[in-house]
N, C-alpha and C. Protein backbone atom coordinates (compact mmCIF):
# COMPACT_ATOMS: atom_id res chain seq x y z
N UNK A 1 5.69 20.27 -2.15
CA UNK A 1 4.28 20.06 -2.43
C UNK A 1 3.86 18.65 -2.02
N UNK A 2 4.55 17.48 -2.39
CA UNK A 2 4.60 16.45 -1.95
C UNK A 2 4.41 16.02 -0.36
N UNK A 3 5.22 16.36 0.37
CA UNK A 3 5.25 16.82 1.96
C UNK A 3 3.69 17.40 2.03
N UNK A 4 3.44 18.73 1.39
CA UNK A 4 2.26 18.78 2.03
C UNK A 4 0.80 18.27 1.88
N UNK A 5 0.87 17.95 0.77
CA UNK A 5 -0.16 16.60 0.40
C UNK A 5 0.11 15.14 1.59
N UNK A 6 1.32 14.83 1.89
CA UNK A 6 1.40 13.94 2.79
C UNK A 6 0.53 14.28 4.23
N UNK A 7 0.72 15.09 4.68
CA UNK A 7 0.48 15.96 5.69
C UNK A 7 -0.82 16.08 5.73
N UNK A 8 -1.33 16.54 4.79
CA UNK A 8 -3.11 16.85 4.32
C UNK A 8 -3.89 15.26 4.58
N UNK A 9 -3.24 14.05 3.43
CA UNK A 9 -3.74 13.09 3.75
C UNK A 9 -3.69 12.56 5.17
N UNK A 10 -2.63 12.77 5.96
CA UNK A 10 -2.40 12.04 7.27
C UNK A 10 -3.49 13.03 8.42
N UNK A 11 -3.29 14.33 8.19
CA UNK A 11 -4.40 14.88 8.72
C UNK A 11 -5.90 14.10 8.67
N UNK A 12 -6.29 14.04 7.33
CA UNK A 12 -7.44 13.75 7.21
C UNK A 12 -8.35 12.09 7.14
N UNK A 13 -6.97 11.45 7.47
CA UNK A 13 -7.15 9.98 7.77
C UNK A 13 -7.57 10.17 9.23
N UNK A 14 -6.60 10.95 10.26
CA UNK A 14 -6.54 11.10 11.51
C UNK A 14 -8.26 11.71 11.69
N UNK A 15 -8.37 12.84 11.19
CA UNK A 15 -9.57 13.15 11.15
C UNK A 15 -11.07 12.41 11.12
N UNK A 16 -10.80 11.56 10.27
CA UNK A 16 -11.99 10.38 10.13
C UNK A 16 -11.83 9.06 10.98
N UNK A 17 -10.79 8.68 11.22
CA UNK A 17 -10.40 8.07 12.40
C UNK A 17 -11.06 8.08 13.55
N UNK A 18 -10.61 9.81 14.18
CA UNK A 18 -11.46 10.34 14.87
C UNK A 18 -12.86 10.30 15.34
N UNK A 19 -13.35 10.91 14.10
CA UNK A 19 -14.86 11.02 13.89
C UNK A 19 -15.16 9.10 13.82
N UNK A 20 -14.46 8.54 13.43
CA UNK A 20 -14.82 6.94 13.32
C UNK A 20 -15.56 6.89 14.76
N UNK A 21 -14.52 6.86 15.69
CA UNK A 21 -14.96 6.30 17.16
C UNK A 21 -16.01 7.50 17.89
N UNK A 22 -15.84 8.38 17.26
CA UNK A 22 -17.01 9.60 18.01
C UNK A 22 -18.40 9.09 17.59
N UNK A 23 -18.48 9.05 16.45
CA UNK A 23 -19.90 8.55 16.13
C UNK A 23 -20.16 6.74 16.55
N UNK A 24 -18.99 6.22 16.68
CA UNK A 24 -19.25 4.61 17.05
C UNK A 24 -20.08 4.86 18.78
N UNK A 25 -19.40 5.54 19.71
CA UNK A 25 -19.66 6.32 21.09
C UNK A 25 -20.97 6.49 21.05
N UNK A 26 -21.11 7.64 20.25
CA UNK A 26 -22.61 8.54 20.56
C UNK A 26 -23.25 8.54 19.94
N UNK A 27 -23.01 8.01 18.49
CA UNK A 27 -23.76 7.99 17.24
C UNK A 27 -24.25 9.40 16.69
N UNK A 28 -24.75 9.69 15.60
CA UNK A 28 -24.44 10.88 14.95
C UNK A 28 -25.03 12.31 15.61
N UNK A 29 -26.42 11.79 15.88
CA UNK A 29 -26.95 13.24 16.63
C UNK A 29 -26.27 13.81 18.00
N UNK A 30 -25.57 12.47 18.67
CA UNK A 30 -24.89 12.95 19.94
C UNK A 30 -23.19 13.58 19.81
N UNK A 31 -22.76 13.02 19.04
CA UNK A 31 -21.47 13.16 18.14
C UNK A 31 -21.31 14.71 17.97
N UNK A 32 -20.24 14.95 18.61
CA UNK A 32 -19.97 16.89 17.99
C UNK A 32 -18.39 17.16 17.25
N UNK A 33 -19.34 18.03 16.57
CA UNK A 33 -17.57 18.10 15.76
C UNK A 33 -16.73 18.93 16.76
N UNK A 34 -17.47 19.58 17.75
CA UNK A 34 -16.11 20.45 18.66
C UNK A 34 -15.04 19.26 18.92
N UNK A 35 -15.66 18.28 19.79
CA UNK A 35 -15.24 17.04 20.33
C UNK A 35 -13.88 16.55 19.40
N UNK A 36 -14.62 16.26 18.25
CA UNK A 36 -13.87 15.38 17.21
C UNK A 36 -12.71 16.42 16.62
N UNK A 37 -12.62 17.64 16.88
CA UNK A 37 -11.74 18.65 16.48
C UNK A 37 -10.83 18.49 17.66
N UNK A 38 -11.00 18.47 19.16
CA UNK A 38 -10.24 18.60 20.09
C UNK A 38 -9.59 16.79 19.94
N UNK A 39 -10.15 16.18 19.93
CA UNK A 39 -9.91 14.77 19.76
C UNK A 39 -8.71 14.46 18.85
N UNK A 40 -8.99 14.90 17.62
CA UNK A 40 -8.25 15.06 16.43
C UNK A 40 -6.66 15.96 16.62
N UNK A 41 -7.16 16.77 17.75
CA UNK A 41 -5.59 17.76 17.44
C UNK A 41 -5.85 19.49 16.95
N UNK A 42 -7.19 19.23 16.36
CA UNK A 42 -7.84 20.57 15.90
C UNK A 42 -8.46 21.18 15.96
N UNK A 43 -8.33 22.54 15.72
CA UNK A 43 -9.82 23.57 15.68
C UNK A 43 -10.94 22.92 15.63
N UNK A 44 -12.01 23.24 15.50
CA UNK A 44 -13.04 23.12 14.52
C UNK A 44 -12.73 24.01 13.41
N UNK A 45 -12.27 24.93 13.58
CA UNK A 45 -11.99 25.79 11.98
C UNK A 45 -11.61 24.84 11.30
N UNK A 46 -10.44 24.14 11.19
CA UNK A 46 -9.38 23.41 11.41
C UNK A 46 -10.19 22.15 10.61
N UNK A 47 -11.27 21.51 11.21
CA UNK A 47 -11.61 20.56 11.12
C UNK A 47 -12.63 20.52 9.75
N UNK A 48 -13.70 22.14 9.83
CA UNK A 48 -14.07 22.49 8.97
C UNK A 48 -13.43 23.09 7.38
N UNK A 49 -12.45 23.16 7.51
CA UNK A 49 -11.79 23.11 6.46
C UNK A 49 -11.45 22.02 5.89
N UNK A 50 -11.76 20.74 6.50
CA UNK A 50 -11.28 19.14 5.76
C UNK A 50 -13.07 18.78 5.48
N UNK A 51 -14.25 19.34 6.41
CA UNK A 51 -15.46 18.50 6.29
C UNK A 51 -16.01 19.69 6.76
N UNK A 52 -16.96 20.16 5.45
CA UNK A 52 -17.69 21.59 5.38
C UNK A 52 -19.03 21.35 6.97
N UNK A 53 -19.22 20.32 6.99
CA UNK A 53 -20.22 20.32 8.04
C UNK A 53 -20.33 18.48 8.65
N UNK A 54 -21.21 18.61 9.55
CA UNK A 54 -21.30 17.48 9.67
C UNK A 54 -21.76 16.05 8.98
N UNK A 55 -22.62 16.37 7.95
CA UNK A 55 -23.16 15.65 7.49
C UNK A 55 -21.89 14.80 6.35
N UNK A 56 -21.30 15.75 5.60
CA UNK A 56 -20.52 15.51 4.63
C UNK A 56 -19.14 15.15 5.71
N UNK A 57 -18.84 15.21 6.99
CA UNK A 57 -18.05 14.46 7.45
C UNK A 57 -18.26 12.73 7.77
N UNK A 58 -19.92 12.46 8.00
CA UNK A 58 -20.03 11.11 8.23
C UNK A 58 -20.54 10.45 7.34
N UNK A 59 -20.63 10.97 5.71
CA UNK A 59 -20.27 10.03 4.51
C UNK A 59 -18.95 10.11 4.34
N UNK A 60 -18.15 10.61 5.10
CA UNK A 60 -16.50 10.42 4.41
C UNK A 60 -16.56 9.33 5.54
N UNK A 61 -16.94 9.21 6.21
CA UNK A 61 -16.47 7.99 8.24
C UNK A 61 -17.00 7.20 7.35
N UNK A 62 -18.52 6.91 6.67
CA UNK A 62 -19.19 5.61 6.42
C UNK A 62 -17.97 5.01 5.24
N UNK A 63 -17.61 5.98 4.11
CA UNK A 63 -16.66 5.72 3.23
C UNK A 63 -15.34 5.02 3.86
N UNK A 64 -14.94 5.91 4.78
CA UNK A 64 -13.61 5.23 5.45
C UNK A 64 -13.42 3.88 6.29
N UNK A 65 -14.94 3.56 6.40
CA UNK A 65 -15.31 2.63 7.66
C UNK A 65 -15.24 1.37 5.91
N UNK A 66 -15.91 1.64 5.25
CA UNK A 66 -16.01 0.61 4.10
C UNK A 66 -14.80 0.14 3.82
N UNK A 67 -13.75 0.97 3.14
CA UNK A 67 -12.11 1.02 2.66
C UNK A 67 -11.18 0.19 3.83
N UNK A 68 -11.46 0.81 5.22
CA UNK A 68 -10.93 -0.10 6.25
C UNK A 68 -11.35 -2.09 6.51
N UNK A 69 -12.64 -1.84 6.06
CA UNK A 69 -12.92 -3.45 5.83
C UNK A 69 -12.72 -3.97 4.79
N UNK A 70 -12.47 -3.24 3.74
CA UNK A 70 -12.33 -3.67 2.44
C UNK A 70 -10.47 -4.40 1.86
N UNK A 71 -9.77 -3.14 2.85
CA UNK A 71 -8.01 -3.66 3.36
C UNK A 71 -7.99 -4.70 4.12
N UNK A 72 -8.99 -4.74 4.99
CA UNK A 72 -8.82 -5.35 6.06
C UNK A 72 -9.35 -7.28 5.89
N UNK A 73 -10.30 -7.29 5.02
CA UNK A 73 -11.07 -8.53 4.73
C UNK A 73 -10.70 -9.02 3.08
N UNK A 74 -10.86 -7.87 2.48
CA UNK A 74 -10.11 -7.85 0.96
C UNK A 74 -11.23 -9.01 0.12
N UNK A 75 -12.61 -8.96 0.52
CA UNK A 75 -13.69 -9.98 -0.24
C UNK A 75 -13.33 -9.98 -1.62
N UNK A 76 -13.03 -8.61 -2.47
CA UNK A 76 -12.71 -8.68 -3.96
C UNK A 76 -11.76 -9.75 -4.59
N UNK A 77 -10.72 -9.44 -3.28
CA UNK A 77 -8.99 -9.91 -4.09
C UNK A 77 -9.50 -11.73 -3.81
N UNK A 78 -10.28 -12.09 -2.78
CA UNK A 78 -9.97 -13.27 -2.43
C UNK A 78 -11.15 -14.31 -3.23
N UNK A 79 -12.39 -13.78 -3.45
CA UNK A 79 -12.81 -14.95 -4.50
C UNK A 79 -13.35 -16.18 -3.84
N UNK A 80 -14.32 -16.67 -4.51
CA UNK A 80 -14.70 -18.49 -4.35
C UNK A 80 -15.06 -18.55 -2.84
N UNK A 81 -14.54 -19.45 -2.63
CA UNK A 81 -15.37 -19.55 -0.91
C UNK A 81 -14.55 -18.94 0.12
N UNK A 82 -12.96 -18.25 -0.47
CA UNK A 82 -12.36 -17.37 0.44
C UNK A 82 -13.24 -16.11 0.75
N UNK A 83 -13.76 -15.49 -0.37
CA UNK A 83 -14.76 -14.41 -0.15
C UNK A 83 -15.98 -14.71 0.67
N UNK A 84 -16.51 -15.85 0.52
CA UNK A 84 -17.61 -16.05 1.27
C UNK A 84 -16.83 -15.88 3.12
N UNK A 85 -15.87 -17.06 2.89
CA UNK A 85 -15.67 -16.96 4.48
C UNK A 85 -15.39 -15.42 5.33
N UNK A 86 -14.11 -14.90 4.33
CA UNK A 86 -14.49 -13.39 4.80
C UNK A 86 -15.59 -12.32 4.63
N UNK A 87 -16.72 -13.00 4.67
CA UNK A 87 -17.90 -11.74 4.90
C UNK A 87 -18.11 -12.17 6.31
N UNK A 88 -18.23 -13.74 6.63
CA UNK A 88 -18.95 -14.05 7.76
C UNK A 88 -17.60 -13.39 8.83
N UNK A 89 -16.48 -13.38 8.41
CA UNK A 89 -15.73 -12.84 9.37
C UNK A 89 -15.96 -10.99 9.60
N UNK A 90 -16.38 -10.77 8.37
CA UNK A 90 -16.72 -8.87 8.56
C UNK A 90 -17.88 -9.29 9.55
N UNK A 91 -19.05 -10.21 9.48
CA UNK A 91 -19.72 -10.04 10.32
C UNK A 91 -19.68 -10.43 12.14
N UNK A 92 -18.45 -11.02 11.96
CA UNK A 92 -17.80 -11.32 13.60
C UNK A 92 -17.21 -10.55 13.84
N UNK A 93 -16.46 -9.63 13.15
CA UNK A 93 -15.65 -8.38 13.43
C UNK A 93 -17.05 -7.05 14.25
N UNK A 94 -18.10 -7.59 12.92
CA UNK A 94 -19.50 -6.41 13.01
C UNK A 94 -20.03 -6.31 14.83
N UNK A 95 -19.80 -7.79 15.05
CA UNK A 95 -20.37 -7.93 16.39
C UNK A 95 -19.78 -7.41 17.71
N UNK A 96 -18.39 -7.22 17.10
CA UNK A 96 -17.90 -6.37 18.16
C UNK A 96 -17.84 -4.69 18.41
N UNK A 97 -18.38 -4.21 17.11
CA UNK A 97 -18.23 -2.99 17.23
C UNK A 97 -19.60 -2.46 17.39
N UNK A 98 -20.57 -2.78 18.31
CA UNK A 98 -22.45 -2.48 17.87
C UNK A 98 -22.47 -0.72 17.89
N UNK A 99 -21.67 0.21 18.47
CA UNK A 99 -22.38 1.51 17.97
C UNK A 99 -22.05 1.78 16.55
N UNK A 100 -20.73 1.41 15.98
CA UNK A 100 -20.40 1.43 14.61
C UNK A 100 -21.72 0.63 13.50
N UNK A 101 -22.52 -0.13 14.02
CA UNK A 101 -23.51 -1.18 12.99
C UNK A 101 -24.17 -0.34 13.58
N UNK A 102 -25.02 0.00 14.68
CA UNK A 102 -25.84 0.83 15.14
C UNK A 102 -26.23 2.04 13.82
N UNK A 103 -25.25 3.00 13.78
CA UNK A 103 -24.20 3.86 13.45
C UNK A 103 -24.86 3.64 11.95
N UNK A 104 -24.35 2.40 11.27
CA UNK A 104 -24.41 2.76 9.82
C UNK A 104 -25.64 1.90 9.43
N UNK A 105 -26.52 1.33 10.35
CA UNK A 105 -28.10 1.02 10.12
C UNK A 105 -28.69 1.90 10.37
N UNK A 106 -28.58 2.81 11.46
CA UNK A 106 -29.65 4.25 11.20
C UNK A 106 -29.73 5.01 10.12
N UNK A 107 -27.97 4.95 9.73
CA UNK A 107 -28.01 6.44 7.93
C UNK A 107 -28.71 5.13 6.86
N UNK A 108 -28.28 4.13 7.21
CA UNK A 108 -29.18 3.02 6.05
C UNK A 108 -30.00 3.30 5.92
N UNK A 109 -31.11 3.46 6.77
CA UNK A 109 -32.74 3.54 6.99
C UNK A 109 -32.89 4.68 6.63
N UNK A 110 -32.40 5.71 7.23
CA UNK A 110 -32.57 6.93 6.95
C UNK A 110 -32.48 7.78 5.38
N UNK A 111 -31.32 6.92 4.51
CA UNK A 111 -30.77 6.92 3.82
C UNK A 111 -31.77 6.81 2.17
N UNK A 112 -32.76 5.90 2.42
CA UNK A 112 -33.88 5.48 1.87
C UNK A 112 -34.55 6.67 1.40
N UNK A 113 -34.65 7.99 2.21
CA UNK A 113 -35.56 8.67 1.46
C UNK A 113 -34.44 9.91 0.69
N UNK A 114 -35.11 10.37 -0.48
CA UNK A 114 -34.20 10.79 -1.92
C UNK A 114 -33.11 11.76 -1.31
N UNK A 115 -33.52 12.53 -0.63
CA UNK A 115 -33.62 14.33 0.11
C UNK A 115 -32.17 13.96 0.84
N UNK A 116 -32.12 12.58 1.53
CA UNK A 116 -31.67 12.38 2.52
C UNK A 116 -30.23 12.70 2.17
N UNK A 117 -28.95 13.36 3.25
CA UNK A 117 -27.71 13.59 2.56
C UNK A 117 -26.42 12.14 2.21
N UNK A 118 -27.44 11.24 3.00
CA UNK A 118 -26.56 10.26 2.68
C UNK A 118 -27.47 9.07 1.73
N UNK A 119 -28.32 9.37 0.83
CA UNK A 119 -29.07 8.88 0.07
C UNK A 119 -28.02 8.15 -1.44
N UNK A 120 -27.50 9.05 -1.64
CA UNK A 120 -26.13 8.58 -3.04
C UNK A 120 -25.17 7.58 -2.23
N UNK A 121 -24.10 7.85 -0.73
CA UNK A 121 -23.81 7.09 -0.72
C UNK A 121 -24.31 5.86 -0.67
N UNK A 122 -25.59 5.59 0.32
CA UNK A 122 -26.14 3.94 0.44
C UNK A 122 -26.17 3.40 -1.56
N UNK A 123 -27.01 4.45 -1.86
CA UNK A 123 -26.85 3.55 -3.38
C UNK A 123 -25.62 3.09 -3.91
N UNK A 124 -24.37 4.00 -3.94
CA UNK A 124 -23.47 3.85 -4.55
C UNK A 124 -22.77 2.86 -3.74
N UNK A 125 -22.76 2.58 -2.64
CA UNK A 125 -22.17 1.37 -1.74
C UNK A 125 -22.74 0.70 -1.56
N UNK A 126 -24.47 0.27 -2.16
CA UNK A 126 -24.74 -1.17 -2.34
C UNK A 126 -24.61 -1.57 -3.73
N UNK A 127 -24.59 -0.75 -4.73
CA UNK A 127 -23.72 -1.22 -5.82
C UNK A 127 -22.42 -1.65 -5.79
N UNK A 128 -21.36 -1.12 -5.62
CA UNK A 128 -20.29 -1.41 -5.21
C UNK A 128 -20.40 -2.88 -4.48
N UNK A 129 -21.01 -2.77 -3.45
CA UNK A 129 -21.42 -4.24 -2.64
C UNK A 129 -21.75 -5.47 -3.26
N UNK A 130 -22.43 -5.27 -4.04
CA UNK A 130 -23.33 -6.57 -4.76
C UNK A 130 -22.29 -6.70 -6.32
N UNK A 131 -21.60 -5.72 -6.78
CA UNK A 131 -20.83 -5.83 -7.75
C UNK A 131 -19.64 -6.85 -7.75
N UNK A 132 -18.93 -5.93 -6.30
CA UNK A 132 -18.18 -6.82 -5.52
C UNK A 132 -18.20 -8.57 -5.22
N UNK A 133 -19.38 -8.63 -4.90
CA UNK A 133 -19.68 -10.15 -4.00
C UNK A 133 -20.13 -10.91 -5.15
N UNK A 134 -20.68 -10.27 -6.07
CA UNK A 134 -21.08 -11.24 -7.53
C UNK A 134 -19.56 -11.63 -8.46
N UNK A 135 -18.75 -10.70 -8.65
CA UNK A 135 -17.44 -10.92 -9.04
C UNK A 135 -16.40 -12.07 -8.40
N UNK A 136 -16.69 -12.16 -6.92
CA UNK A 136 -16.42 -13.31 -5.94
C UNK A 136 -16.65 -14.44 -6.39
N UNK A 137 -18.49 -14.26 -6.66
CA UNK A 137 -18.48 -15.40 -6.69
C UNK A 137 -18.40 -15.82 -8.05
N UNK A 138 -18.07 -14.65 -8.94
CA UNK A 138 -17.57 -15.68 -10.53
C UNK A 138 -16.19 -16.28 -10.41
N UNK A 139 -15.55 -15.74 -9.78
CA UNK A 139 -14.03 -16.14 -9.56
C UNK A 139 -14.21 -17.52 -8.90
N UNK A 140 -15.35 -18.06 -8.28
CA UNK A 140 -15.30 -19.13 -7.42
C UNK A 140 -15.44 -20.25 -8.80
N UNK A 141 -16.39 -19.25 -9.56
CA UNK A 141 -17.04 -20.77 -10.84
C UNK A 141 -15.56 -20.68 -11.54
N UNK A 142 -15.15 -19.42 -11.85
CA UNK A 142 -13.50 -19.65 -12.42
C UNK A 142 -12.73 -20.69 -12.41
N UNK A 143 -12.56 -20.90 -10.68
CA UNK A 143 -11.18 -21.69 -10.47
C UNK A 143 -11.99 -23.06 -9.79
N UNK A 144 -13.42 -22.98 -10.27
CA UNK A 144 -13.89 -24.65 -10.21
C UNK A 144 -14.48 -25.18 -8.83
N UNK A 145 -14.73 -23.84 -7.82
CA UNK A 145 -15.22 -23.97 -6.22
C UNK A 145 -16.40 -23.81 -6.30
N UNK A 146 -17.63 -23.42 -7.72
CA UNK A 146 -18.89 -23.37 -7.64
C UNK A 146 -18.94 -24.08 -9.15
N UNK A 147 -20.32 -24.07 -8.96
CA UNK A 147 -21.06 -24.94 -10.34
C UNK A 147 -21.18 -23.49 -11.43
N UNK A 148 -21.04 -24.02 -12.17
CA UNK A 148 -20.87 -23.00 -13.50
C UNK A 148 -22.70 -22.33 -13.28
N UNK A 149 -22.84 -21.60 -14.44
CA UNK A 149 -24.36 -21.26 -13.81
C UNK A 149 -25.27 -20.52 -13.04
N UNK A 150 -24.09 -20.59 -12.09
CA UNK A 150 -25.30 -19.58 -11.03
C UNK A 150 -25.95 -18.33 -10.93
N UNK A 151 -26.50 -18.32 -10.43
CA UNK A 151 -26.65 -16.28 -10.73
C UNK A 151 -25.89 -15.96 -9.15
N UNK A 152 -24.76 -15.22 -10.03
CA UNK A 152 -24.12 -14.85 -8.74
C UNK A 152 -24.98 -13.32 -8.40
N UNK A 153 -25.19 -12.69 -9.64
CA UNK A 153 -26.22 -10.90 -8.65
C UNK A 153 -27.16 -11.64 -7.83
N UNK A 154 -27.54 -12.63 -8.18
CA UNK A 154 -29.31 -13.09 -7.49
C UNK A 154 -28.32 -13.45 -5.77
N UNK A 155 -27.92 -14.46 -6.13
CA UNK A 155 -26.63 -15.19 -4.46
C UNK A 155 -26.29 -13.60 -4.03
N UNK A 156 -25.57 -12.49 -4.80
CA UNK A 156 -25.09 -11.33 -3.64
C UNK A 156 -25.89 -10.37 -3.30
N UNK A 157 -27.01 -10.28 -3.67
CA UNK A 157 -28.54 -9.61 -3.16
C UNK A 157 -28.83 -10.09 -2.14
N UNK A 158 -28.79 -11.51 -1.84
CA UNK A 158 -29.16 -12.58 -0.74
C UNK A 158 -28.24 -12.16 0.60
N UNK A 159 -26.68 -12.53 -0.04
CA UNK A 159 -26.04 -12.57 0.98
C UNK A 159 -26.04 -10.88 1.99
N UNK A 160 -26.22 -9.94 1.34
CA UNK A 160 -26.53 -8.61 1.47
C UNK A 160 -27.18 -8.96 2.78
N UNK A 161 -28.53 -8.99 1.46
CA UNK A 161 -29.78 -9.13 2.79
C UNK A 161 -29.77 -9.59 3.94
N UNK A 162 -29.07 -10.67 4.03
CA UNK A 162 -28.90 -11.53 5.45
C UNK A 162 -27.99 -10.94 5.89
N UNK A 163 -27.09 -10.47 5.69
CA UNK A 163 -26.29 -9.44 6.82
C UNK A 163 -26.49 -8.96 7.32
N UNK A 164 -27.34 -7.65 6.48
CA UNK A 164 -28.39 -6.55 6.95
C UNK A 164 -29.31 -7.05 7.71
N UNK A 165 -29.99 -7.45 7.47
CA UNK A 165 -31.34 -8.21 8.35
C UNK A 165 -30.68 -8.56 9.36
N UNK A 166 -29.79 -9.40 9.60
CA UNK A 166 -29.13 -10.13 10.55
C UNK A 166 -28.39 -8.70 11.76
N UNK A 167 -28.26 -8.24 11.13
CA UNK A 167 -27.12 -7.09 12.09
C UNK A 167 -28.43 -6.26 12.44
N UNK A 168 -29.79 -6.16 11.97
CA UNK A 168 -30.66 -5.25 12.46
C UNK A 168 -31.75 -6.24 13.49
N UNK A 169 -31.48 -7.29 13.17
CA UNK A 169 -32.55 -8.28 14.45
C UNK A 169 -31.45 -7.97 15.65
N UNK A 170 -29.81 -8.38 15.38
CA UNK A 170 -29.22 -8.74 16.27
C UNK A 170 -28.59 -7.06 16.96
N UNK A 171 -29.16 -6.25 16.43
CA UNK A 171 -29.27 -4.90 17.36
C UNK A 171 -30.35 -5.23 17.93
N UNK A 172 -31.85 -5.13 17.41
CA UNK A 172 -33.11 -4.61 18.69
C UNK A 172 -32.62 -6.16 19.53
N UNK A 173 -32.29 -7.19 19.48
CA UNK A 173 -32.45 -7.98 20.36
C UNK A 173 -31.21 -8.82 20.11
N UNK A 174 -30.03 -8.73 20.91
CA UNK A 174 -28.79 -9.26 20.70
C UNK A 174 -29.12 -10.52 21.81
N UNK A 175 -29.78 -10.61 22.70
CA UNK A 175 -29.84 -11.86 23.89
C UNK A 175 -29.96 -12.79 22.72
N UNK A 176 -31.47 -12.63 22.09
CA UNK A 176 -31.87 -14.23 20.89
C UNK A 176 -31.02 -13.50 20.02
N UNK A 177 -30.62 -12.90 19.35
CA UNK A 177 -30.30 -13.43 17.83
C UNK A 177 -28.52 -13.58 17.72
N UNK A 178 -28.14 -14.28 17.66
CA UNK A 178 -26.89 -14.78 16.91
C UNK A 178 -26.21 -14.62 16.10
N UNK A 179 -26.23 -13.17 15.63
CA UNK A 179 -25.57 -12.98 14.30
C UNK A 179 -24.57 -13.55 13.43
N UNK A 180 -23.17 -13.51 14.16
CA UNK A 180 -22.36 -14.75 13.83
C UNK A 180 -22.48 -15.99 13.36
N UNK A 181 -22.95 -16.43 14.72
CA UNK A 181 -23.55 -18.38 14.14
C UNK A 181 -24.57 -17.90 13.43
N UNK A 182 -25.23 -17.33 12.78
CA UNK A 182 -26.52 -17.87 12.08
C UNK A 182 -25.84 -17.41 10.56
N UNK A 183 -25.09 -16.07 10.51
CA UNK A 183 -24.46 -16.02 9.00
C UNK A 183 -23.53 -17.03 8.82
N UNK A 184 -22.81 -17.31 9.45
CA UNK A 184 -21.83 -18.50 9.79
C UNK A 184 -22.31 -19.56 8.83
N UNK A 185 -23.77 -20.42 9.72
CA UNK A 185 -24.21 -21.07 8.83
C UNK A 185 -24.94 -20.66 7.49
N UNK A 186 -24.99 -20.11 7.32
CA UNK A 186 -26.05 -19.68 6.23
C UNK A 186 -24.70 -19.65 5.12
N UNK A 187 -23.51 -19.10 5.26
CA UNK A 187 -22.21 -19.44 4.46
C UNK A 187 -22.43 -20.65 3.70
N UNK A 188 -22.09 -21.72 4.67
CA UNK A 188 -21.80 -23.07 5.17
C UNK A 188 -22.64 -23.64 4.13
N UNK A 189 -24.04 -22.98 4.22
CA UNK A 189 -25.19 -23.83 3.78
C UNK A 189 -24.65 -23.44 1.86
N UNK A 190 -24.00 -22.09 2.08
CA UNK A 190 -24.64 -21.65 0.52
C UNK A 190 -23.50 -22.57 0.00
N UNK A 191 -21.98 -22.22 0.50
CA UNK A 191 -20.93 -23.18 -0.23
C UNK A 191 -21.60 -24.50 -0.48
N UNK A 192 -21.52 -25.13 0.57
CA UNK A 192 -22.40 -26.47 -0.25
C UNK A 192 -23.25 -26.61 -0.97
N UNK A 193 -24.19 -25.62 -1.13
CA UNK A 193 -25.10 -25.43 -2.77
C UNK A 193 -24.65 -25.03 -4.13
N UNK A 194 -23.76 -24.30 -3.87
CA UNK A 194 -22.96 -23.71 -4.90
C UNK A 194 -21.49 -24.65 -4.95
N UNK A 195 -21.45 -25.77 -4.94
CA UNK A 195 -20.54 -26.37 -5.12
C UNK A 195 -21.06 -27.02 -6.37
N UNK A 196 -19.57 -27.54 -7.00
CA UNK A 196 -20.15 -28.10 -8.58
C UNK A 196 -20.91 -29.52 -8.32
């Protein structure tokens, strides 16, 4: 039983994997699950038996795409101004992948109205988000890298925003906008405010 639970999970990592770079490519309306089934190793039967349709396959990609930055940058575990520096690095990582930000600023937007199928995740992953980055930054007043005081929800609403904003100027117009250097500084600026 063990074995085949192994098997199931490795399938279905592979699976979203998959679908990761299909929708990074073509983004969702161009994106086919035949594709991502032959891609993958599988049917579409095959494929539909792990992700009833498409929609409920690219909140499991947006989910898997989160968990992969979340191993990968670890903002929770690291705290104080280690957390700060690794967002601006999720956002230098962000700059290299533009159909993937593309990708998860359209279901953002889209995401906004109630009906929408990916309406629970955006909520539940900007909670998670701002829960996350406020916990950071108590760990920073913790171990004495910020001034006691702050409102850290008010600081991870902010830092949010400027990501977002930032990754949606620096799609319609990547020539001017700078995404990197400008969150970069905007880090830079906050550590030194939030210092004791």
């Amino acid at each position: 039983m063990r074995r085949g639970y192994a098997t199931g999970a490795a399938r279905r990592e592979r699976i979203l994997a998959t679908a990761l770079l299909e929708f990074a490519e073509h983004g969702y309306r161009g994106a086919s699950l035949a594709r991502i089934a032959e891609r993958a190793g599988l049917s579409q039967a095959g494929l539909l038996h792990h992700f009833r349709n498409k929609e409920l396959l690219l909140i499991a990609v947006l989910d898997y795409r989160d968990e992969l930055d979340a191993r990968t940058f670890d903002i929770e575990g690291a705290g104080g101004v280690d957390a700060l520096r690794a967002m601006a690095r999720v956002v230098e990582h962000n700059s290299r992948v533009p159909g993937l930000v593309q990708l998860f600023s359209v279901i953002s937007g889209e995401a906004v109205t109630p009906g929408h199928p990916g309406h629970d995740w955006a909520r539940r992953r900007y909670r998670r988000l701002r829960e996350t980055v406020a916990a950071a930054l108590h760990r920073g007043v913790e171990r004495g890298e910020f001034r006691a005081g702050l409102d850290a929800e008010a600081h991870a609403d902010r830092l949010i925003a400027m990501m977002d904003g930032l990754q949606t100027q620096w799609l319609i117009d990547p020539e001017r906008v700078d995404m990197v250097t400008v969150f970069q500084g905007y880090v830079d600026d906050l550590i030194a405010t939030l210092r004791p």
